[in-house]
Each structure stands twice: as structure tokens, then as C-alpha cells.
C-alpha atoms as a PDB file:
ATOM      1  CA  UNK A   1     165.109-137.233-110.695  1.00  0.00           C
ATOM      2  CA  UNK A   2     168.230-138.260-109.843  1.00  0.00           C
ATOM      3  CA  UNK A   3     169.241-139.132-113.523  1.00  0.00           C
ATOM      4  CA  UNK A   4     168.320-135.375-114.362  1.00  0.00           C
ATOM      5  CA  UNK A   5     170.499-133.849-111.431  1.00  0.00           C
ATOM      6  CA  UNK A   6     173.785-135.146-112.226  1.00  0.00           C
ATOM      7  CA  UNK A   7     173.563-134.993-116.088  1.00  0.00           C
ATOM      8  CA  UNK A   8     172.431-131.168-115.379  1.00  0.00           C
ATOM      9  CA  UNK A   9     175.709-131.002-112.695  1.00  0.00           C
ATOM     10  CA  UNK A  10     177.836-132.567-115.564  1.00  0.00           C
ATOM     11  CA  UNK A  11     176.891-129.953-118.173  1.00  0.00           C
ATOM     12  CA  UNK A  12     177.434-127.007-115.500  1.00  0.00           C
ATOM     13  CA  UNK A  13     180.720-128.261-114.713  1.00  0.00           C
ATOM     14  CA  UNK A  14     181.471-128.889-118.631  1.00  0.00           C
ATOM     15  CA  UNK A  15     180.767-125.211-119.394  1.00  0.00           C
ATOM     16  CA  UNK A  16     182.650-123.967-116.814  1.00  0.00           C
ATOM     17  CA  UNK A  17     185.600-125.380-118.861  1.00  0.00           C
ATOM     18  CA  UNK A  18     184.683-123.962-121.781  1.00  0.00           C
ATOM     19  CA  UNK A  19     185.299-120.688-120.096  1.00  0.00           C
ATOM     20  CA  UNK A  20     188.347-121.372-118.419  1.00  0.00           C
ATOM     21  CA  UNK A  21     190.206-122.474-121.750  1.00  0.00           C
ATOM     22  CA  UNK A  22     189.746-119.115-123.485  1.00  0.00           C
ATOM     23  CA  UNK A  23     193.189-118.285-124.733  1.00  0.00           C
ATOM     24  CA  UNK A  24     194.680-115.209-123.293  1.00  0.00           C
ATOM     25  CA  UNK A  25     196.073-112.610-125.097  1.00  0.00           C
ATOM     26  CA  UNK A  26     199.949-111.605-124.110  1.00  0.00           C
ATOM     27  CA  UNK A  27     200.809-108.218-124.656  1.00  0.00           C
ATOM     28  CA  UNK A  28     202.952-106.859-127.096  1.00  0.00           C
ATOM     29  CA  UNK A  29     206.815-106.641-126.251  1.00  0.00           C
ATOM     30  CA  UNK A  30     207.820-103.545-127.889  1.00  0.00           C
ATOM     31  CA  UNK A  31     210.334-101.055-127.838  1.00  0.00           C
ATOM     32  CA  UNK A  32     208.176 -97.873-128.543  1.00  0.00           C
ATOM     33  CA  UNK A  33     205.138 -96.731-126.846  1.00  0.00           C
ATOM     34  CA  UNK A  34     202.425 -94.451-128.389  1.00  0.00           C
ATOM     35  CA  UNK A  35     203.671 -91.686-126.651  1.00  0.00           C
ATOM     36  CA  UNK A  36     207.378 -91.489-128.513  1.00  0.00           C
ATOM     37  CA  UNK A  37     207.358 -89.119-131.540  1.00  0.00           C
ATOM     38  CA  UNK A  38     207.841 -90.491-134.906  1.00  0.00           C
ATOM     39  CA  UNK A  39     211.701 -90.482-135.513  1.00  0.00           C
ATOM     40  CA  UNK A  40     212.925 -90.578-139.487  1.00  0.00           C
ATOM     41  CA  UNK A  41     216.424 -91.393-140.095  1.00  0.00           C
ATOM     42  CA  UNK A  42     216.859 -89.508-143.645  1.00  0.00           C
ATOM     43  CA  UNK A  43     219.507 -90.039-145.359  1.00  0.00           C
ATOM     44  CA  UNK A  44     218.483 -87.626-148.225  1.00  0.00           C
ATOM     45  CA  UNK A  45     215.960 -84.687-148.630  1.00  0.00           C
ATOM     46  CA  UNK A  46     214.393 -84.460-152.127  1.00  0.00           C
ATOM     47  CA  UNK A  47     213.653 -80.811-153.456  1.00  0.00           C
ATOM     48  CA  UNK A  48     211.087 -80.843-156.707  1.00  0.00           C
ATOM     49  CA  UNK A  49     213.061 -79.560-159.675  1.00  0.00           C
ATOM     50  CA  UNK A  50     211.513 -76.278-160.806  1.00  0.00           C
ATOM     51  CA  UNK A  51     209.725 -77.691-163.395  1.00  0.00           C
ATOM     52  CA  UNK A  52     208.889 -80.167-161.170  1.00  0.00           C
ATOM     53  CA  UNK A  53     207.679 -77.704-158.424  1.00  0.00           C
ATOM     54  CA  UNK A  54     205.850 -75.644-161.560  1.00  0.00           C
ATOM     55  CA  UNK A  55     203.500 -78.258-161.818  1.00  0.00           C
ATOM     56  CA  UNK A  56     202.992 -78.867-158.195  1.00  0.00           C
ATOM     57  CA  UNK A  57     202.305 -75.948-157.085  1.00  0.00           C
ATOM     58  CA  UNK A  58     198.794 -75.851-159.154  1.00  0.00           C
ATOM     59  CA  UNK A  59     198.023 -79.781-157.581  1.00  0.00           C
ATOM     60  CA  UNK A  60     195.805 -79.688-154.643  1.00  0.00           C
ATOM     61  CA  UNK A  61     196.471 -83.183-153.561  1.00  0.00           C
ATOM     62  CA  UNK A  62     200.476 -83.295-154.018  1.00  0.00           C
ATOM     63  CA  UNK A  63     200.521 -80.140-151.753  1.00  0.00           C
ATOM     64  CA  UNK A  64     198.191 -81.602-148.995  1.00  0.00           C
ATOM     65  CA  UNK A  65     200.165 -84.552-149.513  1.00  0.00           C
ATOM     66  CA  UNK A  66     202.946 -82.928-148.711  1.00  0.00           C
ATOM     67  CA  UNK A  67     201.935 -80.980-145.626  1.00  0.00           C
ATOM     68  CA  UNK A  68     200.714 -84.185-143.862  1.00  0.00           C
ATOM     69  CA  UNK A  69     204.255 -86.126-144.844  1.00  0.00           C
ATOM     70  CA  UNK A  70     205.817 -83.524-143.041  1.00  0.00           C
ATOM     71  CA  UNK A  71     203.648 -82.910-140.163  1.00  0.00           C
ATOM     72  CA  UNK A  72     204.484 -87.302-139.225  1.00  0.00           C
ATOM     73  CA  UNK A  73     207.451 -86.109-138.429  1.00  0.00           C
ATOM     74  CA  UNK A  74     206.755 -84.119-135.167  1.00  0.00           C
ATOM     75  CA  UNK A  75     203.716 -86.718-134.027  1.00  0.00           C
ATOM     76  CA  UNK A  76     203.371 -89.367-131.623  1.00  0.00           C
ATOM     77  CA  UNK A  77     202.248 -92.798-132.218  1.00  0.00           C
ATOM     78  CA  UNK A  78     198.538 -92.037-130.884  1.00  0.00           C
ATOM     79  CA  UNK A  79     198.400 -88.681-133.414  1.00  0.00           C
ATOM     80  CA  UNK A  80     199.786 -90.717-136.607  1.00  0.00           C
ATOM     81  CA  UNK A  81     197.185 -93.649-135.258  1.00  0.00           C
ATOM     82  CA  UNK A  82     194.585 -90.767-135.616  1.00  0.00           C
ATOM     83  CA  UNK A  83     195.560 -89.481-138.548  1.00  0.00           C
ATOM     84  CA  UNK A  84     195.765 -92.726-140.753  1.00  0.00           C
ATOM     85  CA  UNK A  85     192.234 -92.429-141.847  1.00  0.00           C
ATOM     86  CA  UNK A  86     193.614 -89.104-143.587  1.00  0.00           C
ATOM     87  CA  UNK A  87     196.121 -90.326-144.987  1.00  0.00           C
ATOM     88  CA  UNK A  88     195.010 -93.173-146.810  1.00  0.00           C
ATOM     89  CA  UNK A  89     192.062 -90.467-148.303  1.00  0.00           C
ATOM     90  CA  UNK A  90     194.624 -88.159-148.921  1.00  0.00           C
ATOM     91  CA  UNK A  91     196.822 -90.735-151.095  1.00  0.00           C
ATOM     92  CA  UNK A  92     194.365 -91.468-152.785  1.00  0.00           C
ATOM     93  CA  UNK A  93     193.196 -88.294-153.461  1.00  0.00           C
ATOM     94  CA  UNK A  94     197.095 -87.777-154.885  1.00  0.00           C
ATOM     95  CA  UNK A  95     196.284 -90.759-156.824  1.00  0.00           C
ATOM     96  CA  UNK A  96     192.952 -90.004-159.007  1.00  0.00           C
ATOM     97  CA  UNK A  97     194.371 -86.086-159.355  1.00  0.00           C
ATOM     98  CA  UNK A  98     197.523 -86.938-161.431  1.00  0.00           C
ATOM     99  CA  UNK A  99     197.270 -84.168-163.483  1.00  0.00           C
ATOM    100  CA  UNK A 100     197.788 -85.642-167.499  1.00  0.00           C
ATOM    101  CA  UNK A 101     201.764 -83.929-167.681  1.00  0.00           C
ATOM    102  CA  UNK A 102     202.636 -86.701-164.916  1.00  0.00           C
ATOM    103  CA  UNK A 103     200.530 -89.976-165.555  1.00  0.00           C
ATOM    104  CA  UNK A 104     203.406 -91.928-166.551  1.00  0.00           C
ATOM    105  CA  UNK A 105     203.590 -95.624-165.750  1.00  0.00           C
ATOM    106  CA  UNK A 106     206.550 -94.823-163.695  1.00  0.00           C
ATOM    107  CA  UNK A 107     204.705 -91.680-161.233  1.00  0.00           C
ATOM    108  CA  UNK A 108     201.174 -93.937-161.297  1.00  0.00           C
ATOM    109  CA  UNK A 109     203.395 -96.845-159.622  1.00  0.00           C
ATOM    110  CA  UNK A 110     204.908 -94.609-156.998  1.00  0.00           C
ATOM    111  CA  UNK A 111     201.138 -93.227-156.160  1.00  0.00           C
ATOM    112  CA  UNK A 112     200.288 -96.707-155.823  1.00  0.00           C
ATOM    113  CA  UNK A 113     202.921 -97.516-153.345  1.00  0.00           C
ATOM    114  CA  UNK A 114     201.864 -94.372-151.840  1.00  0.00           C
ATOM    115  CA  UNK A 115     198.474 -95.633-151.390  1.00  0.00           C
ATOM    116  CA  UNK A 116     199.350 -99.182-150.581  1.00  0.00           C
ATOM    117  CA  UNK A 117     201.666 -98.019-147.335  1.00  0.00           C
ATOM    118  CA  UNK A 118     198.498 -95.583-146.223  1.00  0.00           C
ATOM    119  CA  UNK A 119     196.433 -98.321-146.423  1.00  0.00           C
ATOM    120  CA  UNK A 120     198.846-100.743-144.231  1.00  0.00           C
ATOM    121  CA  UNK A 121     199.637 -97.822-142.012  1.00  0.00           C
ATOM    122  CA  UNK A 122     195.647 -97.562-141.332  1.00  0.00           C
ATOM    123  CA  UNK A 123     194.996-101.071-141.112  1.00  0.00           C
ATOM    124  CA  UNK A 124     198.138-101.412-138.603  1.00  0.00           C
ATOM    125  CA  UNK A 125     195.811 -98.624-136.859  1.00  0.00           C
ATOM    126  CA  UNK A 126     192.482-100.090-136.675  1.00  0.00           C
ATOM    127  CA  UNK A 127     193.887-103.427-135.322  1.00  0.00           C
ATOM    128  CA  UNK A 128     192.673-104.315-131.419  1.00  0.00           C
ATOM    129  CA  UNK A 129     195.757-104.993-130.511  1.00  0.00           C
ATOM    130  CA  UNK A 130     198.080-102.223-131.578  1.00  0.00           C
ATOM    131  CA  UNK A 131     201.972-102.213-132.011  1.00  0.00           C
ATOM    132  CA  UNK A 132     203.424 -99.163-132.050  1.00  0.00           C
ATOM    133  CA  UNK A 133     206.679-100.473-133.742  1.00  0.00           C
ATOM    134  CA  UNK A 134     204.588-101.522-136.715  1.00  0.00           C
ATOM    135  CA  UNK A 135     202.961 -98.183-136.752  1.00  0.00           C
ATOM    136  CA  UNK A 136     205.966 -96.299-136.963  1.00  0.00           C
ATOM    137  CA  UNK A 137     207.856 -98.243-139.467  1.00  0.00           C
ATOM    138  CA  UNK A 138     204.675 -97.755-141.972  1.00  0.00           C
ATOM    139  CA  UNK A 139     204.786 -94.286-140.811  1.00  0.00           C
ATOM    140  CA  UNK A 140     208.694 -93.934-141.949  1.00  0.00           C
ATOM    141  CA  UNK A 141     208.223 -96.060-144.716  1.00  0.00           C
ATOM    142  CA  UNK A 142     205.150 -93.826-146.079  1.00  0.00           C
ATOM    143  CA  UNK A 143     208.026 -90.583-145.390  1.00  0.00           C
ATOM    144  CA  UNK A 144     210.808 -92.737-147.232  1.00  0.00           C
ATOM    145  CA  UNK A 145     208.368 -93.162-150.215  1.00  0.00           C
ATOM    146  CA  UNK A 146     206.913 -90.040-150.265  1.00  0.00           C
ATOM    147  CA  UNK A 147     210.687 -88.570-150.774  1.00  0.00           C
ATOM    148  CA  UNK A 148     210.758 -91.829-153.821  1.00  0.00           C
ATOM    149  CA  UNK A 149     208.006 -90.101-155.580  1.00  0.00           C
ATOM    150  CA  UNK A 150     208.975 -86.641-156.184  1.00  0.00           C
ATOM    151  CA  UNK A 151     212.514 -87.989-157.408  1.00  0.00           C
ATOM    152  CA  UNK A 152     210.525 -90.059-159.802  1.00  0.00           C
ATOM    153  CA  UNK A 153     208.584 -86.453-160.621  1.00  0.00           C
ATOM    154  CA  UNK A 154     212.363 -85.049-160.907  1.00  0.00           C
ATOM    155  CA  UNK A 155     212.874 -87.921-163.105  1.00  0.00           C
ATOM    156  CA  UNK A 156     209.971 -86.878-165.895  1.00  0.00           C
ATOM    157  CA  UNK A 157     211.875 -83.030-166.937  1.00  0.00           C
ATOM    158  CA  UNK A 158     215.510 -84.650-166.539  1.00  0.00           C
ATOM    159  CA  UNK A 159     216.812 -84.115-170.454  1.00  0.00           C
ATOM    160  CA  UNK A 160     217.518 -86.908-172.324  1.00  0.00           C
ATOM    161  CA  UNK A 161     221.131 -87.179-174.208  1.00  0.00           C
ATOM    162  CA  UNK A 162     219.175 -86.125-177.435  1.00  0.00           C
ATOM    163  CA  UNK A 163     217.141 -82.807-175.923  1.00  0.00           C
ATOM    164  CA  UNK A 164     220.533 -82.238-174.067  1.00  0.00           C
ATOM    165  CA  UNK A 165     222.359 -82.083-177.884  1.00  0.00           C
ATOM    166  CA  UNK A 166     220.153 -79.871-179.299  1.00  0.00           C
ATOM    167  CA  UNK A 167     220.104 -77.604-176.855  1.00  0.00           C
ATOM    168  CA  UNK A 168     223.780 -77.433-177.275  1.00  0.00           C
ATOM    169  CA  UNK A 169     223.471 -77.220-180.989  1.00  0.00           C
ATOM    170  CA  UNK A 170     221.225 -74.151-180.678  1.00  0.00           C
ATOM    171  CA  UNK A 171     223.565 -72.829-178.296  1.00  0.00           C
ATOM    172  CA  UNK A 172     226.439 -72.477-180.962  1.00  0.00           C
ATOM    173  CA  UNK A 173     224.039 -71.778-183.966  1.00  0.00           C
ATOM    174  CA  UNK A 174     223.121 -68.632-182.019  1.00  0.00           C
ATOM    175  CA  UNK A 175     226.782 -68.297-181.069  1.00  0.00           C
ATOM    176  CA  UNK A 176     227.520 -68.168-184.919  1.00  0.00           C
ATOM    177  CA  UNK A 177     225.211 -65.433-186.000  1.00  0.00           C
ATOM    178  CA  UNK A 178     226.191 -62.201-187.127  1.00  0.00           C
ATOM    179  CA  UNK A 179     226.185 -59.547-184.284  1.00  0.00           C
ATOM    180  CA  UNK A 180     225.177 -55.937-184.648  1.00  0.00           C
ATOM    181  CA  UNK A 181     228.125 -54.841-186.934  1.00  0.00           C
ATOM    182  CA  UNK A 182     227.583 -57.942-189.428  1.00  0.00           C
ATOM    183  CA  UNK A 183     230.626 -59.916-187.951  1.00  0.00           C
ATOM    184  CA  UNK A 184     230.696 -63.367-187.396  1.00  0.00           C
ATOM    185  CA  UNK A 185     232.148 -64.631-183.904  1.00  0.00           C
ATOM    186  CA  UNK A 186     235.350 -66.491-185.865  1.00  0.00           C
ATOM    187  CA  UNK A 187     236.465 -63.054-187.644  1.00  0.00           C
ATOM    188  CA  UNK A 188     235.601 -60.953-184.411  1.00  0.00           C
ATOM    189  CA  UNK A 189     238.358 -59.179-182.388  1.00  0.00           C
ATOM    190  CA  UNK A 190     239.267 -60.733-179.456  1.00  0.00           C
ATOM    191  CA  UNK A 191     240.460 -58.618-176.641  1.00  0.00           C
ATOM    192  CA  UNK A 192     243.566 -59.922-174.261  1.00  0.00           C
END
């Protein structure tokens, strides 16, 4: 009986060890709290060329997209910690959308990269121990790209040095037809 006391004391006294070595978790050091509102440092705003903004205007996503990009900008680091899970649906949303005028390798890679930062962003969110530092540098980062992407939809209707000659051509072909009274522009009257 004995025997059965003390190896029962010695397995008590071995599990209350077990307990007592259970790593503790330090909290974070950081220098923002949940509380602070999302701060972006731009050092450029990106307008949509009007052909640009032509096409953008009819896409559901990019303008939903756009809306919640600029909406980060006013929240705090609990409301973009909410909002993650719409974001990342949103992006990708933006991504299987593309209407066919813009699926170029170029605009599908930005959309991924779009994607790929709401995804961080809303794993960064679901994590038990949160950092809001990490939070909002996705969150600025996901701004920062957002402004890449529509210069890379700028970047599709920029002309090309061979659209930009023939526009020129067809400017002074029409400059050389006959007016009205039959005269060409060379024998025309020039007044001082």
C-alpha cells in the first residue's frame, strides 16, 4: 500500500510541473493601439485617365473597390480588423470581374497583389495575438497598391510612339484639304 502511495504522490507532483512550465505569452510592444486611425503618408494621388475612368465606371467591383480603399483611411485599427473579411472578398471580386478591355498580364498581376495584401491583411486579423503595427502597414500597403493599379489601368490607353504619329499625320492631312472656297492652306491668305 505503501508502494502505491508514493508512486501516486510522485505522479501528482510530476503533473503539477507539467503545468507550471507552460510558456507564457509576452505581449506585444507596439507603437499603435487599435484605437489610432489608419494614417497614409501619400506621396501621390492617382486619377483614372478618362478612358480609364470610361471603363470603370460600368465595373461593379473596381468601384466598390474603390469606396472601401478610401473609407481605410478614416478607420481605426479595430474597424479595418473588421473589415478585412470584406476586403479580401471584395479583391477578389475585382479580380474574377476584369472586364476583357483590361485582362492584360500587366492589370491581372496588380489584381493579384491586390488580393495577396487582402489576404495578409485578414490573416494579420484573425491571428490570437494581434499587432496593430502589422495591421496597419498591410492596411497602407493595400492603399499604396490600390493607387499602383489604376496607374497600371492609366498605363493600357497611354499612346504608343506609332498611334501618337498617326494621329499627327491625320492631323496635317486634314490640315491640307481644300476649305470651302477650294483653297489649299499653303496658297491661303494669311492675315497679320
Amino acid at each position: 500500500m505503501r508502494k502505491i502511495l508514493v508512486v501516486f504522490l510522485m505522479l501528482s507532483l510530476l503533473s503539477c510541473e507539467d503545468e507550471a512550465e507552460k510558456p507564457v505569452v509576452a505581449p506585444l510592444e507596439t507603437s499603435t493601439s487599435f484605437s489610432d486611425s489608419l494614417k497614409i503618408s501619400k506621396t501621390r494621388n492617382v486619377i483614372l485617365s478618362p478612358e480609364a475612368r470610361e471603363i470603370a465606371a460600368d465595373w461593379l467591383a473596381y468601384i466598390t473597390a474603390q469606396n472601401e480603399i478610401e473609407n481605410l483611411e478614416n478607420k481605426t485599427g479595430s474597424e479595418i480588423v473588421e473589415s478585412s473579411n470584406n476586403l479580401m472578398q471584395i479583391m477578389e471580386s475585382l479580380r474574377e470581374t476584369l472586364p476583357d478591355t483590361l485582362k492584360t498580364n500587366a492589370v491581372e498581376a496588380r489584381t493579384n497583389v491586390l488580393l495577396t495584401k487582402a489576404h495578409v491583411l485578414h490573416q494579420f486579423s484573425n491571428k490570437k495575438q494581434k499587432n496593430p503595427d502589422e495591421i496597419f502597414e498591410v492596411a497602407q500597403n493595400l492603399v499604396v497598391e490600390f493607387d499602383n493599379f489604376k496607374l497600371q489601368l492609366n498605363e493600357l490607353f497611354l499612346k504608343t510612339p506609332e498611334n501618337f504619329e498617326l494621329e499627327l499625320d491625320q492631323e496635317f492631312e486634314e490640315s491640307l484639304e481644300a476649305d470651302s472656297t477650294g483653297t489649299i492652306p499653303l496658297f491661303r491668305e494669311r492675315e497679320i
